[in-house]
Structure formats: C-alpha cells, structure tokens
Protein backbone atom coordinates (compact mmCIF):
# COMPACT_ATOMS: atom_id res chain seq x y z
CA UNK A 1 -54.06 55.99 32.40
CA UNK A 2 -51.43 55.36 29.20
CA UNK A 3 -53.43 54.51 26.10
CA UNK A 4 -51.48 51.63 23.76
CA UNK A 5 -49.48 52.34 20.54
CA UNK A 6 -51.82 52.26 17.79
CA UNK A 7 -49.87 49.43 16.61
CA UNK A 8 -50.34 47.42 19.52
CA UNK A 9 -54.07 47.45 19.61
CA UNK A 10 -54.36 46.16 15.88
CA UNK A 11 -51.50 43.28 17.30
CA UNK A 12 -53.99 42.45 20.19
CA UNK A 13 -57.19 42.38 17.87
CA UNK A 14 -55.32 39.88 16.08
CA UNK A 15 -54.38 37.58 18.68
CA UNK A 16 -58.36 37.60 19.45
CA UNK A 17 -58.99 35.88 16.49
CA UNK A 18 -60.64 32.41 15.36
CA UNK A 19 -58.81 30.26 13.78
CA UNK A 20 -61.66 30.37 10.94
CA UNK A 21 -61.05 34.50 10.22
CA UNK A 22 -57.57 33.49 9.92
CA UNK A 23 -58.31 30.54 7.25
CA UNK A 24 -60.23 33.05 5.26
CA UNK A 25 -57.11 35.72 5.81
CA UNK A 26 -54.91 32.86 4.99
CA UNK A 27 -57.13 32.02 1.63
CA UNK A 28 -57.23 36.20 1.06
CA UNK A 29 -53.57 36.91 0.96
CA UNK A 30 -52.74 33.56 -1.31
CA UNK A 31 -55.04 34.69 -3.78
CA UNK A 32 -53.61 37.89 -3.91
CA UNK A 33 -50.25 36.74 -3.99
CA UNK A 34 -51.42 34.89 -7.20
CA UNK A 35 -52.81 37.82 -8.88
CA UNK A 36 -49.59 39.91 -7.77
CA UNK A 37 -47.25 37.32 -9.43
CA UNK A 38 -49.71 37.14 -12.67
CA UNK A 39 -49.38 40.60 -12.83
CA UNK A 40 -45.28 40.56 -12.23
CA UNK A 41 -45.10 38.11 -14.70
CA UNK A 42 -47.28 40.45 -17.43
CA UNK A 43 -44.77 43.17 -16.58
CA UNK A 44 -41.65 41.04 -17.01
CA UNK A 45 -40.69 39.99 -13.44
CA UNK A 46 -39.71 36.14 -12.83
CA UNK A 47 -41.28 34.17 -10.63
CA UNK A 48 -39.35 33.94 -7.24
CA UNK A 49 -39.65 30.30 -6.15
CA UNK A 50 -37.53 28.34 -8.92
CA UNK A 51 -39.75 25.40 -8.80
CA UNK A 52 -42.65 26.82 -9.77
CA UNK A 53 -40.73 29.28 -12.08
CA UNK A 54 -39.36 25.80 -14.16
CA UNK A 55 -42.83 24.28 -13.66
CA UNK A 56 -44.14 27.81 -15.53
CA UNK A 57 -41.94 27.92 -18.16
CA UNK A 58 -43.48 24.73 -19.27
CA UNK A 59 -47.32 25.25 -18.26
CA UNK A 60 -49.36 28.58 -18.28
CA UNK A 61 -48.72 30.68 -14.83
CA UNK A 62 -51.86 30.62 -14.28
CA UNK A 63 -52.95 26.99 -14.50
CA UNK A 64 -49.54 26.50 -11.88
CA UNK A 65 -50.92 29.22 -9.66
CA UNK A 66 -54.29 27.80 -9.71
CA UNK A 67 -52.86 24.35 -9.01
CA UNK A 68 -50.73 25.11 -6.36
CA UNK A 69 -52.66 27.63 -4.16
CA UNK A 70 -55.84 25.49 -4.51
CA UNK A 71 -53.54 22.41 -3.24
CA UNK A 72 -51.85 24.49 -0.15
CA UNK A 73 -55.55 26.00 0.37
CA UNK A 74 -57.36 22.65 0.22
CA UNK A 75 -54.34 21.14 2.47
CA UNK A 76 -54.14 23.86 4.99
CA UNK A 77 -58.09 23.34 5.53
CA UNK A 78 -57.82 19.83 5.65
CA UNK A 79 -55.34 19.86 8.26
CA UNK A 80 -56.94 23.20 9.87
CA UNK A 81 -56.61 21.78 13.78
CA UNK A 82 -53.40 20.48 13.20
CA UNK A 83 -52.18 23.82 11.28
CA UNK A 84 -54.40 26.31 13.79
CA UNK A 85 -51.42 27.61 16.16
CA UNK A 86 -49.15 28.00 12.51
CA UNK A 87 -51.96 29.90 10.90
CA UNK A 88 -51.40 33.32 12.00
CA UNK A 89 -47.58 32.74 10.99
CA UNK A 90 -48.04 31.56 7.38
CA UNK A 91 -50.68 34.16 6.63
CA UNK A 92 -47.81 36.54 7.94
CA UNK A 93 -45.16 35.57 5.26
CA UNK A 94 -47.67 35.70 2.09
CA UNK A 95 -48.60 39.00 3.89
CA UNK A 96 -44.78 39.61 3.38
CA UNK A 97 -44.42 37.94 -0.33
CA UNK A 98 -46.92 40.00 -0.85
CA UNK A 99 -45.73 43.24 -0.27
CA UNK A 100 -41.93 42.22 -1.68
CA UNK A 101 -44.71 41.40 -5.32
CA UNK A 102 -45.84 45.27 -4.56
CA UNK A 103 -42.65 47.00 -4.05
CA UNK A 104 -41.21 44.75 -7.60
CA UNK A 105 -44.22 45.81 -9.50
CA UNK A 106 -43.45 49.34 -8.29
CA UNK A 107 -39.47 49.00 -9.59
CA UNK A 108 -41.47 47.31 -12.67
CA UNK A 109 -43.18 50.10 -13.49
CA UNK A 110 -41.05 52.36 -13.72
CA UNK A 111 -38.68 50.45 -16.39
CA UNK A 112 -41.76 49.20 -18.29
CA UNK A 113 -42.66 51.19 -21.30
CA UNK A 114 -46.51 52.36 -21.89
C-alpha cells in the first residue's frame, strides 16, 4: 500500500477543519502580520499597501495596524457563514504576506547596522 507525500497529509488535515480553527488561524496570522510589519517598519522597510502606508505617515503604525486588523477581524467574524468557504483562502495569503515580511526583514538585516 503507497503511503501519501508528507505534504499531502498536512493538505488533507487542513481540509478537515472547522470553520472556527480557521477563524482563530485567520486571527493568528493577521496578528502576526502586524507585528512583522511593526518590526519592518523599526528596521526601515515601508509598508507595502500604499493606503495604509499614506494613512501611517500621518498616524502611528501601530494605532493603523490596530485599527485595521481589529476592523477586518471583527468583519470577517461578523460575516463568518457568509466568509466560511473564503476562509481557508484569505488565511492563505496573510500566510504568504507573511512570509514575503520574513524574507524583507531577513534582506533588512543584513543592511541594518547594530
């Protein structure tokens, strides 16, 4: 009997989940988007959406994070029948932004003195 790809298991795990573990992944990766972009910000990096960039060049980051992850969260759970089938999708591109704050912290690093 073949045994799966690794990869393929963790795929069908996720596929078995309720749409309230993905609301709390959902919730997970926004926050940590937030602190990666705080931390981007601390090391020089801009801020990639230009809305919110113009919106933080007037008002602390961190207030405008706050603001609008609480709003998406708050929305998203409002809406969370509605937005159910889409979940495992959107928590899949802040899984992405994500990992694109990672790899710019990484290229941050290394021209950041101290």
């Amino acid at each position: 009997r073949r045994r799966c790809p690794a990869w393929f298991e963790v795929c069908a795990g996720a596929a078995e989940m309720t749409t309230h573990a993905w609301f709390a992944a959902f919730v997970v990766v926004n926050i940590l988007d937030a602190a990666l972009t705080l931390y981007a910000l601390k090391l020089g990096g801009s801020e990639g959406n230009p809305l919110l960039g113009a919106l933080m060049r007037r008002v602390h980051p961190a207030l405008v994070l706050a603001a609008t992850k609480g709003a998406y969260i708050v929305l998203v759970g409002a809406w969370l029948p509605a937005v159910a089938p889409w979940l495992p999708w959107m928590t899949a591109f802040f899984v992405a932004v994500c990992a694109w704050n990672a790899v710019q912290i990484g290229k941050l690093k290394k021209t950041t003195p101290g």
